[in-house]
N, C-alpha and C. Protein backbone atom coordinates (compact mmCIF):
# COMPACT_ATOMS: atom_id res chain seq x y z
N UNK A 1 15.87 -5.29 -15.73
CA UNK A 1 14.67 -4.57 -16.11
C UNK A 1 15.02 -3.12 -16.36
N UNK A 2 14.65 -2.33 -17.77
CA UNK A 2 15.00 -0.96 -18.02
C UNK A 2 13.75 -0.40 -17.85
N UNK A 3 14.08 0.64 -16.85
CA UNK A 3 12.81 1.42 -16.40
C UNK A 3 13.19 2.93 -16.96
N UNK A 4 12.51 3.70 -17.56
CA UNK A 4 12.53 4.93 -18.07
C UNK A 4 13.17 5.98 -16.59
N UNK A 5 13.99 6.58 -16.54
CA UNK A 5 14.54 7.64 -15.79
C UNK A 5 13.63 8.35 -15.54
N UNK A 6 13.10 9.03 -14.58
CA UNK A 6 12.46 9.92 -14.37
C UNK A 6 12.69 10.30 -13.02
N UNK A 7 13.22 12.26 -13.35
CA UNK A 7 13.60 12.99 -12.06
C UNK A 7 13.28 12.91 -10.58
N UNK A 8 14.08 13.44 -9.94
CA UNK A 8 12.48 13.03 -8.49
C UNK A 8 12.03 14.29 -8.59
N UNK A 9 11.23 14.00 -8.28
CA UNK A 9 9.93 14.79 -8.01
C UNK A 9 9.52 15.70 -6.54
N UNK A 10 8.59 16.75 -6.96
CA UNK A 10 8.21 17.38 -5.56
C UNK A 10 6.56 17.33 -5.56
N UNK A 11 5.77 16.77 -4.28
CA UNK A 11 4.66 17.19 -4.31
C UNK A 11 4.30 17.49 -3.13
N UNK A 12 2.78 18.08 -2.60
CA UNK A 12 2.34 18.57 -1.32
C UNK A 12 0.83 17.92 -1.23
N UNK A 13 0.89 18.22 0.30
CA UNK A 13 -0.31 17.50 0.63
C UNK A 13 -0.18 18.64 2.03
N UNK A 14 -1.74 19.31 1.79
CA UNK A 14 -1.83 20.03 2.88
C UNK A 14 -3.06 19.66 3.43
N UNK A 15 -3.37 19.72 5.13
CA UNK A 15 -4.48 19.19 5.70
C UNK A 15 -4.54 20.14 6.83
N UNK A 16 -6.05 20.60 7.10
CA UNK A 16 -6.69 21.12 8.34
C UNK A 16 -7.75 20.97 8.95
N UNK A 17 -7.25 21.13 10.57
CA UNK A 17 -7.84 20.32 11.30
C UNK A 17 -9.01 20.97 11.60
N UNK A 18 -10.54 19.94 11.19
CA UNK A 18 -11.41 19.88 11.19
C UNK A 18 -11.98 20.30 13.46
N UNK A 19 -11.37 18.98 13.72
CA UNK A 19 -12.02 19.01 15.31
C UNK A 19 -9.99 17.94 15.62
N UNK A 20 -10.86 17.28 16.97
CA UNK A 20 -9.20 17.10 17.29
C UNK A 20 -9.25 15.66 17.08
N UNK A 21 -9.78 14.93 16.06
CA UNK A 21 -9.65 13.65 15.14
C UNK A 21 -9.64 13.51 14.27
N UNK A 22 -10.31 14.98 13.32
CA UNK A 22 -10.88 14.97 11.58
C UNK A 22 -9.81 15.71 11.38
N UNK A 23 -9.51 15.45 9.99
CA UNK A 23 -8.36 16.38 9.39
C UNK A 23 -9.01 16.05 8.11
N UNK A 24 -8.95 17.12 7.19
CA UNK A 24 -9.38 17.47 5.46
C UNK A 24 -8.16 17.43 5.29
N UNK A 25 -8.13 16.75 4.02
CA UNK A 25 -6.72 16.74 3.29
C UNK A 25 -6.92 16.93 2.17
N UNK A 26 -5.33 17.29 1.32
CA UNK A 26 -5.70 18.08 -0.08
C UNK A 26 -4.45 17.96 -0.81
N UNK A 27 -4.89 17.27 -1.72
CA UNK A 27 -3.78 16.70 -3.06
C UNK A 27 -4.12 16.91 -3.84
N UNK A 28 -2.99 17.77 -4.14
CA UNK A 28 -3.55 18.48 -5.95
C UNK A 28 -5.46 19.19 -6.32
N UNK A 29 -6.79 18.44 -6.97
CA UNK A 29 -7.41 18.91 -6.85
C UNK A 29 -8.11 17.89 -5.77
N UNK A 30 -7.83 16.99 -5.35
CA UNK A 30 -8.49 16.20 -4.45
C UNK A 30 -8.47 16.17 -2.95
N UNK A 31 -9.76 15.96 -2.20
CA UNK A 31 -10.11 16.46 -0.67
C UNK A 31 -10.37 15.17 -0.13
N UNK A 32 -9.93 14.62 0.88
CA UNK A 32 -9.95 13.49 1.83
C UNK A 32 -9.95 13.96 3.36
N UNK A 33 -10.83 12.87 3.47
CA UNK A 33 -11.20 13.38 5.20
C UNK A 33 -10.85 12.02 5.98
N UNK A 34 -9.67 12.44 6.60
CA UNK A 34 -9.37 11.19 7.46
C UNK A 34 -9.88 11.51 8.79
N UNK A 35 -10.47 11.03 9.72
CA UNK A 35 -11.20 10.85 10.60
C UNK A 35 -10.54 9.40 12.00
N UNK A 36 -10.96 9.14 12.58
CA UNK A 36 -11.19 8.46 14.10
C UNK A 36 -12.62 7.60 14.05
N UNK A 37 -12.38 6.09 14.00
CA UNK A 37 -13.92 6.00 14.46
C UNK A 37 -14.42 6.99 15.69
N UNK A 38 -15.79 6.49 16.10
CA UNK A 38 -16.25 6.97 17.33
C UNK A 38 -16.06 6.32 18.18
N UNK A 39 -15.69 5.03 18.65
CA UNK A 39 -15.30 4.69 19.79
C UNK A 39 -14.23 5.43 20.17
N UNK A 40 -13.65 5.90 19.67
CA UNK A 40 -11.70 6.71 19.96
C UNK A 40 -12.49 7.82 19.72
N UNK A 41 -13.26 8.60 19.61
CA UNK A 41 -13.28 9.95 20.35
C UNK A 41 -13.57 10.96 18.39
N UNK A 42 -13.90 10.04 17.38
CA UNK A 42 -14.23 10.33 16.09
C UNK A 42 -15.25 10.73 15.71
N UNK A 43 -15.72 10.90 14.72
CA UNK A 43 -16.98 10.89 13.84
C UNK A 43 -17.30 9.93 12.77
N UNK A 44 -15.95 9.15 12.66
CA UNK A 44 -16.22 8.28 11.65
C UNK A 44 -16.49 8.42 9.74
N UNK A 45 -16.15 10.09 10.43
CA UNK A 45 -16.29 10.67 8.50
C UNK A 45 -14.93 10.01 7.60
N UNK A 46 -13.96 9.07 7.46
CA UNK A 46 -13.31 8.50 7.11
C UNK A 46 -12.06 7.73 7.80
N UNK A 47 -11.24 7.38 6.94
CA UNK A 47 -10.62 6.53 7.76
C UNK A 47 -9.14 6.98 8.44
N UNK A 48 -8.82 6.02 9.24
CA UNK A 48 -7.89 6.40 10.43
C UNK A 48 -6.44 6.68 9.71
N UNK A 49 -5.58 7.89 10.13
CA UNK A 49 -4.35 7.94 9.57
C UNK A 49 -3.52 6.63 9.02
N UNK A 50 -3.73 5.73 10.04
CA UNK A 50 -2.56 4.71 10.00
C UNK A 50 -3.99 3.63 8.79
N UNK A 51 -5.31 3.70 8.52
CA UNK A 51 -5.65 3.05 7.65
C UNK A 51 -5.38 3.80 6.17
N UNK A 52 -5.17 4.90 5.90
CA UNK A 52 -4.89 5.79 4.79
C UNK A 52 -3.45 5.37 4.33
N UNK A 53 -2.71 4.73 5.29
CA UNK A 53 -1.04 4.30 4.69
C UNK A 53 -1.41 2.97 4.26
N UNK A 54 -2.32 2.13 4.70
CA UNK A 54 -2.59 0.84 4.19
C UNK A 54 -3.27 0.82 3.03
N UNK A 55 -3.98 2.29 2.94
CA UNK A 55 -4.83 2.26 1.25
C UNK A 55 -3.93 2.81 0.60
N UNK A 56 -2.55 2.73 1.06
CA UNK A 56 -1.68 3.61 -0.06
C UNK A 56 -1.14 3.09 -0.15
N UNK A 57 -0.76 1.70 0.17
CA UNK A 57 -0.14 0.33 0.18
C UNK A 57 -0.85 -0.50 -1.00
N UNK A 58 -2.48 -0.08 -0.91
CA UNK A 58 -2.98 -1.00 -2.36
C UNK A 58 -2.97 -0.10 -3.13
N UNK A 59 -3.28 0.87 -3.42
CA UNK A 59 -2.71 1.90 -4.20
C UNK A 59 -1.74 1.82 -5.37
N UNK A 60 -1.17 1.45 -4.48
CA UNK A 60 0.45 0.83 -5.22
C UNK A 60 0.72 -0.11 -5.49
N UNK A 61 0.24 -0.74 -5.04
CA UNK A 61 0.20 -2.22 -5.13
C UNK A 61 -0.19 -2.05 -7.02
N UNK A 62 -1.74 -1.96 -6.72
CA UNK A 62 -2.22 -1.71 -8.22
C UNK A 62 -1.44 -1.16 -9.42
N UNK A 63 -0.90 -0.23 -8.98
CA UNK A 63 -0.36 0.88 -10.23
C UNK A 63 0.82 0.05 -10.20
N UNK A 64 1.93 -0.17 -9.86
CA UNK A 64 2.80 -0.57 -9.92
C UNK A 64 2.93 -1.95 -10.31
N UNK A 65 2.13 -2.91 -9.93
CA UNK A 65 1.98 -4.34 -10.59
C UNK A 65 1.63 -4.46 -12.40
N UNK A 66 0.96 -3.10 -12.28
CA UNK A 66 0.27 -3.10 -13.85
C UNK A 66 1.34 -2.75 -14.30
N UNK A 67 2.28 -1.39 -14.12
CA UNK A 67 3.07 -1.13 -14.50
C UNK A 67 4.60 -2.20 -15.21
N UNK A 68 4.70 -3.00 -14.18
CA UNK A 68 5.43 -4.45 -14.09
C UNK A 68 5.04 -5.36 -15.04
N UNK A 69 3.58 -5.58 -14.79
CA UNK A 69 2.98 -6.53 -15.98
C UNK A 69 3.15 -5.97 -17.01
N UNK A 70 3.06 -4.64 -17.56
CA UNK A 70 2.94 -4.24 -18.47
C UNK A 70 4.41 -4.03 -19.51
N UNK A 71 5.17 -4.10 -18.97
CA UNK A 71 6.79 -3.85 -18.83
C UNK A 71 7.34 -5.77 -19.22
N UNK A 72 6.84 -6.29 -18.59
CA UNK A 72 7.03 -7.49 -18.67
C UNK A 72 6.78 -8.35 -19.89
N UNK A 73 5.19 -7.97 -20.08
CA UNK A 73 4.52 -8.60 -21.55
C UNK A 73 3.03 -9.71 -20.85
N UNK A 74 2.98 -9.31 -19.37
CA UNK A 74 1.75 -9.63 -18.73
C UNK A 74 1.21 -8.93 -17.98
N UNK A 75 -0.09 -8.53 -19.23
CA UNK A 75 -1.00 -7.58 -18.84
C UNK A 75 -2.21 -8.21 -17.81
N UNK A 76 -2.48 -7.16 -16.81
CA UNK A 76 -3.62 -7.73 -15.68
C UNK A 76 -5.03 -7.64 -16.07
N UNK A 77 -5.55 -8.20 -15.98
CA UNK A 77 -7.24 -8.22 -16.77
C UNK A 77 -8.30 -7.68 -15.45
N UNK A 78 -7.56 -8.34 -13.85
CA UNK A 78 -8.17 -7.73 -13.33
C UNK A 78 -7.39 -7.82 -11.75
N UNK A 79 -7.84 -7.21 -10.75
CA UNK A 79 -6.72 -7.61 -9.59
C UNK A 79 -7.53 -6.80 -8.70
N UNK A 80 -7.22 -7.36 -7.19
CA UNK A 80 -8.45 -7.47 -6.18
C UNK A 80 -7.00 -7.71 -5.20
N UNK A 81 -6.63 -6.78 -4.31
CA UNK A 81 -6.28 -6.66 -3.03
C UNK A 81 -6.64 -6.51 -1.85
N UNK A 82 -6.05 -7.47 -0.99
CA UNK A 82 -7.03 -7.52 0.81
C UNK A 82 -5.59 -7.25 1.57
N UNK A 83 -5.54 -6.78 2.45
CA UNK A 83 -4.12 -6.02 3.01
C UNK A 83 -4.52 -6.24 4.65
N UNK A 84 -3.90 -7.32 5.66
CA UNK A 84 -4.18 -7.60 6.77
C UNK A 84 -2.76 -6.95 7.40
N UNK A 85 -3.00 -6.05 8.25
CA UNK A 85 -1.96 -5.76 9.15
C UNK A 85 -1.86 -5.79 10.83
N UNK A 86 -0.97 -6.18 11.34
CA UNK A 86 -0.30 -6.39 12.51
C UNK A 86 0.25 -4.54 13.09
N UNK A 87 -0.73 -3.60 13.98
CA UNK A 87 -0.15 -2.86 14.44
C UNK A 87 0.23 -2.64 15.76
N UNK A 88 0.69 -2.18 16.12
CA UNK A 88 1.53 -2.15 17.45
C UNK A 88 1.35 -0.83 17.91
N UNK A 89 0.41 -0.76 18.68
CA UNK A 89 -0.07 0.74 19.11
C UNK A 89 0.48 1.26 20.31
N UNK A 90 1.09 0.85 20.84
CA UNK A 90 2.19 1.29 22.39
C UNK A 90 2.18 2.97 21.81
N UNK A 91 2.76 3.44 20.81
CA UNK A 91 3.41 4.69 20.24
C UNK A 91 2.12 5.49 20.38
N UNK A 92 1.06 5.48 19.32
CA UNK A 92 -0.23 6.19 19.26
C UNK A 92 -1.23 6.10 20.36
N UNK A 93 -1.03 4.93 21.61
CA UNK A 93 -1.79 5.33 22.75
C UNK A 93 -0.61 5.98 24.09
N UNK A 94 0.09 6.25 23.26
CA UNK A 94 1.62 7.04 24.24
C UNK A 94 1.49 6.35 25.61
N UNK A 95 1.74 5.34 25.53
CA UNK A 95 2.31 4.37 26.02
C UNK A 95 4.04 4.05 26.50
N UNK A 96 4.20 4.22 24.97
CA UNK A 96 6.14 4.43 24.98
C UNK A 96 6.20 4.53 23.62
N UNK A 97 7.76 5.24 22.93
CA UNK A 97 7.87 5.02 21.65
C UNK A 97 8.38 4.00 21.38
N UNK A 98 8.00 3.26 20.13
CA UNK A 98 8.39 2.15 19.64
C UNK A 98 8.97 1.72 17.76
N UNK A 99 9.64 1.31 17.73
CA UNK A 99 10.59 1.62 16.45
C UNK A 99 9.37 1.32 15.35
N UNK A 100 8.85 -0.09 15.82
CA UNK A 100 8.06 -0.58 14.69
C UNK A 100 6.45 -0.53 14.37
N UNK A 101 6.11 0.51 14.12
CA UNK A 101 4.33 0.45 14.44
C UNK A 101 3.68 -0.57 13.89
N UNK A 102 4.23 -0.98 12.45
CA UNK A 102 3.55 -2.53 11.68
C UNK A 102 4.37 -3.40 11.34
N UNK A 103 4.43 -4.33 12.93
CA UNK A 103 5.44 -5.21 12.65
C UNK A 103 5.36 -6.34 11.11
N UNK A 104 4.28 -6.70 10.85
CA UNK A 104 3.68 -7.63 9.47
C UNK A 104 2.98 -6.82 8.84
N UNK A 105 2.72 -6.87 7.51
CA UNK A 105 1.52 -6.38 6.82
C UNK A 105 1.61 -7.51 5.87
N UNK A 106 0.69 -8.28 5.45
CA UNK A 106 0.40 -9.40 4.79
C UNK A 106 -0.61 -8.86 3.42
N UNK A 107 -0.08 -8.81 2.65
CA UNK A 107 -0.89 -8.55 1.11
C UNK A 107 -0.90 -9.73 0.02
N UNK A 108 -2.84 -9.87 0.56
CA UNK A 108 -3.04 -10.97 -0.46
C UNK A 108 -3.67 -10.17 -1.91
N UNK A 109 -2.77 -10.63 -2.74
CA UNK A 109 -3.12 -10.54 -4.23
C UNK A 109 -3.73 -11.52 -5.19
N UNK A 110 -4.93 -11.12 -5.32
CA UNK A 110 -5.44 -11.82 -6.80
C UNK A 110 -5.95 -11.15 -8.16
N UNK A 111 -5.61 -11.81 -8.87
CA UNK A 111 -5.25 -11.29 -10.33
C UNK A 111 -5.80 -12.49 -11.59
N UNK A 112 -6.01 -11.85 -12.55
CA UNK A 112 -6.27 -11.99 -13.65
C UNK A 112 -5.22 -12.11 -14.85
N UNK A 113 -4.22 -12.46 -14.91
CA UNK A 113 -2.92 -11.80 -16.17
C UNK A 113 -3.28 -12.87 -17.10
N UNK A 114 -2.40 -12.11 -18.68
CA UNK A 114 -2.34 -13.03 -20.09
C UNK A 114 -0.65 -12.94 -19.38
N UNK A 115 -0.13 -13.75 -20.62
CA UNK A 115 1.14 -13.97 -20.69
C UNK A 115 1.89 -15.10 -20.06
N UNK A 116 3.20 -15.28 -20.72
CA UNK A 116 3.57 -16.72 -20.28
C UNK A 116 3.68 -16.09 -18.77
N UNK A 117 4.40 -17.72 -17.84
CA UNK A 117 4.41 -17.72 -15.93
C UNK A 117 5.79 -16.91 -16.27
N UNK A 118 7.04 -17.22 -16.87
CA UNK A 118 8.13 -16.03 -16.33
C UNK A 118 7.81 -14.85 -16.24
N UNK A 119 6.85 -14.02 -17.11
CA UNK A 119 6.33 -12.93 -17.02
C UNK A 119 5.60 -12.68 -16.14
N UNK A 120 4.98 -13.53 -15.55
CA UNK A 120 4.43 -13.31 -14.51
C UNK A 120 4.81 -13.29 -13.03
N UNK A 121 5.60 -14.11 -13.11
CA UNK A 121 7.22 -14.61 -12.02
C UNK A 121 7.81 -13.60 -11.49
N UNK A 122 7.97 -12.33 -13.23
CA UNK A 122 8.94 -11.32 -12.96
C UNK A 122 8.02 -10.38 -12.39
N UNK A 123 6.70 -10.14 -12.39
CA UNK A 123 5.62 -9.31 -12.06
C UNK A 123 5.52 -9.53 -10.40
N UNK A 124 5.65 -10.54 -10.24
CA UNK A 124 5.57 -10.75 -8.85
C UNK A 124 6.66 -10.95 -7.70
N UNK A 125 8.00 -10.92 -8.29
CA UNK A 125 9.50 -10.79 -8.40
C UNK A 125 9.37 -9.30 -7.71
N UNK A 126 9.16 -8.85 -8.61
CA UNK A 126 9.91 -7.48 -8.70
C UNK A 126 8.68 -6.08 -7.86
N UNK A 127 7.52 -6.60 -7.92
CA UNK A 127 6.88 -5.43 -6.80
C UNK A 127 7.22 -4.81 -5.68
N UNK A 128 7.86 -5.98 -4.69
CA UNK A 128 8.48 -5.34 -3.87
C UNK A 128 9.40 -4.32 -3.83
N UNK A 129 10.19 -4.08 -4.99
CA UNK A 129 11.67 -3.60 -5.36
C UNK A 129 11.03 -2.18 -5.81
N UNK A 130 9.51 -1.81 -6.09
CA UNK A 130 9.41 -0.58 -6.92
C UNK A 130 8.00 0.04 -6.51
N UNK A 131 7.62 -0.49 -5.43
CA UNK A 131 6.56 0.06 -4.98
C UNK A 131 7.11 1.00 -3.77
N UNK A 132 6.27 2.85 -3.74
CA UNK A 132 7.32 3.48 -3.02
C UNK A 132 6.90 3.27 -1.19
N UNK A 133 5.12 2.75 -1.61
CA UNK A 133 4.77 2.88 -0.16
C UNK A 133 5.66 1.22 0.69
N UNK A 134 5.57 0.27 0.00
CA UNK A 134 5.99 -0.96 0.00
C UNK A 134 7.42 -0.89 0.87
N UNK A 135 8.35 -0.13 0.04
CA UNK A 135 9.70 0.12 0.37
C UNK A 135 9.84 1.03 1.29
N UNK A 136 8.95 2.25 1.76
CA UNK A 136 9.14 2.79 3.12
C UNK A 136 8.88 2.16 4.08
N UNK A 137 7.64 1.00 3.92
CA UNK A 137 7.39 0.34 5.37
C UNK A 137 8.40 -0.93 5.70
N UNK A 138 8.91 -1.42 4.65
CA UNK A 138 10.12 -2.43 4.66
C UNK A 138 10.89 -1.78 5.05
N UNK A 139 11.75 -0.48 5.18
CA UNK A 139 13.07 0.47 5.23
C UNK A 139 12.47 0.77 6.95
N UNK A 140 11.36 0.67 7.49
CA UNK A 140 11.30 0.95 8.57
C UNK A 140 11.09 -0.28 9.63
N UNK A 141 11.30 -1.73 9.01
CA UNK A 141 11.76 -2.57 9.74
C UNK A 141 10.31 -3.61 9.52
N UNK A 142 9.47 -3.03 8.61
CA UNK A 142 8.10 -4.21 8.59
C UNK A 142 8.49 -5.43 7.85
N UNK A 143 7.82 -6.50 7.91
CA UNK A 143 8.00 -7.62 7.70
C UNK A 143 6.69 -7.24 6.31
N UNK A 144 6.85 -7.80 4.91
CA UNK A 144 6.05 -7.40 4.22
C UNK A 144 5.80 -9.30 3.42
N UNK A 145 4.81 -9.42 3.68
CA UNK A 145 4.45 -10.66 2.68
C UNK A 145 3.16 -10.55 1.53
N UNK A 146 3.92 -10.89 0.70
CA UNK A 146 2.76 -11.04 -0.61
C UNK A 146 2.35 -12.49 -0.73
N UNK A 147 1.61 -12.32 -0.65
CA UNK A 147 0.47 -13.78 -1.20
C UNK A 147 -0.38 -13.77 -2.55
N UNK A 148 0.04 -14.46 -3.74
CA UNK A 148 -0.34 -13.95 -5.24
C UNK A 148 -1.48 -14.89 -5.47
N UNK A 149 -1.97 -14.87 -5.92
CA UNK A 149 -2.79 -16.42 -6.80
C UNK A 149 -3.19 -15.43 -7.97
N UNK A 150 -2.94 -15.76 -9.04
CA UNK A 150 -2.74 -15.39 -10.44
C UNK A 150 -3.59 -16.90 -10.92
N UNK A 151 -5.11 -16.39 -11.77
CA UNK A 151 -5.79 -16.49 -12.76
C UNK A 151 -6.43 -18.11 -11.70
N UNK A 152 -6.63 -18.27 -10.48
CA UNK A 152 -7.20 -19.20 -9.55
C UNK A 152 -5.43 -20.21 -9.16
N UNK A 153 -4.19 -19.78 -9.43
CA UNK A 153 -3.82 -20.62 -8.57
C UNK A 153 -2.49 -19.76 -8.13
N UNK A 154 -2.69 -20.34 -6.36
CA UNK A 154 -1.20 -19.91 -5.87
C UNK A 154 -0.26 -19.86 -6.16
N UNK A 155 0.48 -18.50 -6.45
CA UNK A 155 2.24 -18.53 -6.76
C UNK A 155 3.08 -18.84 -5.73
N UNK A 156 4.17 -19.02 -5.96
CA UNK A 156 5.47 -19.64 -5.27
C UNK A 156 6.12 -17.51 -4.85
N UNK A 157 6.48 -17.35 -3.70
CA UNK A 157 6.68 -16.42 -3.71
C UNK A 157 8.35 -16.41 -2.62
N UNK A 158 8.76 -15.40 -2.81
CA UNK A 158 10.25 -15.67 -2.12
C UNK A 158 9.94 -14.75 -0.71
């Protein structure tokens, strides 16, 4: 697969702390408020650090599958991600440190694509290999499974 070169890059993300659960965050022109429910001591004005890495998990998921399909010669018509994770909170209730905070994260994918199944094969092949949030939580020891069903039926996945 020839993927266009492109430099690495630098970007920032600066955040301040609201109270001692809320944090405003700030990318480029955009403001996010990650928050604590209220049972843990929150307000509930958005979601929890460790749920903001899982929306950056579909995130990518998205952009990068299209990208794939698109690269491939199977374009997505439409695609709908549910992202179930396994965390291991010993670390964040300082408990003890622990290597692996999400031992599984299970991402079920459904989709819409044209194009023949190798194209689609290779779309679902190759996500793992180029998604950046995907590949940090694999590089830190997570167990990552995709579950596809493309246009109502289950793919064969490795």
């Amino acid at each position: 697969m020839k993927i266009k070169p492109k430099p690495v890059w630098n970007f920032r993300v600066s955040g301040t702390a609201e109270t001692s659960t809320r944090s405003v965050v700030r990318s480029r022109d955009v403001e996010m408020t990650i928050d604590e429910p209220i049972d843990r001591g929150g307000t509930n004005l958005g979601p929890m650090p460790v749920e903001m890495v899982m929306a950056g998990l579909a995130g990518c998921t998205h952009v990068i599958s299209n990208k794939l399909a698109n690269h491939y010669g199977a374009p997505i018509m439409a695609m709908d991600v549910d992202i179930v994770t396994t965390m291991d909170s010993r670390g964040t209730r300082l408990i003890e440190p622990i290597d692996v905070p999400f031992p599984k994260v299970v991402i079920n994918i459904t989709a819409d694509m044209d194009g023949p199944q190798e194209a689609i094969d290779q779309v679902i092949a190759n996500l793992r290999h180029h998604c950046a949030v995907s590949k940090m939580l694999q590089q830190s020891g997570t167990e990552i499974v995709e579950n596809w069903t493309v246009n109502g039926i289950a793919q064969a996945t490795a």
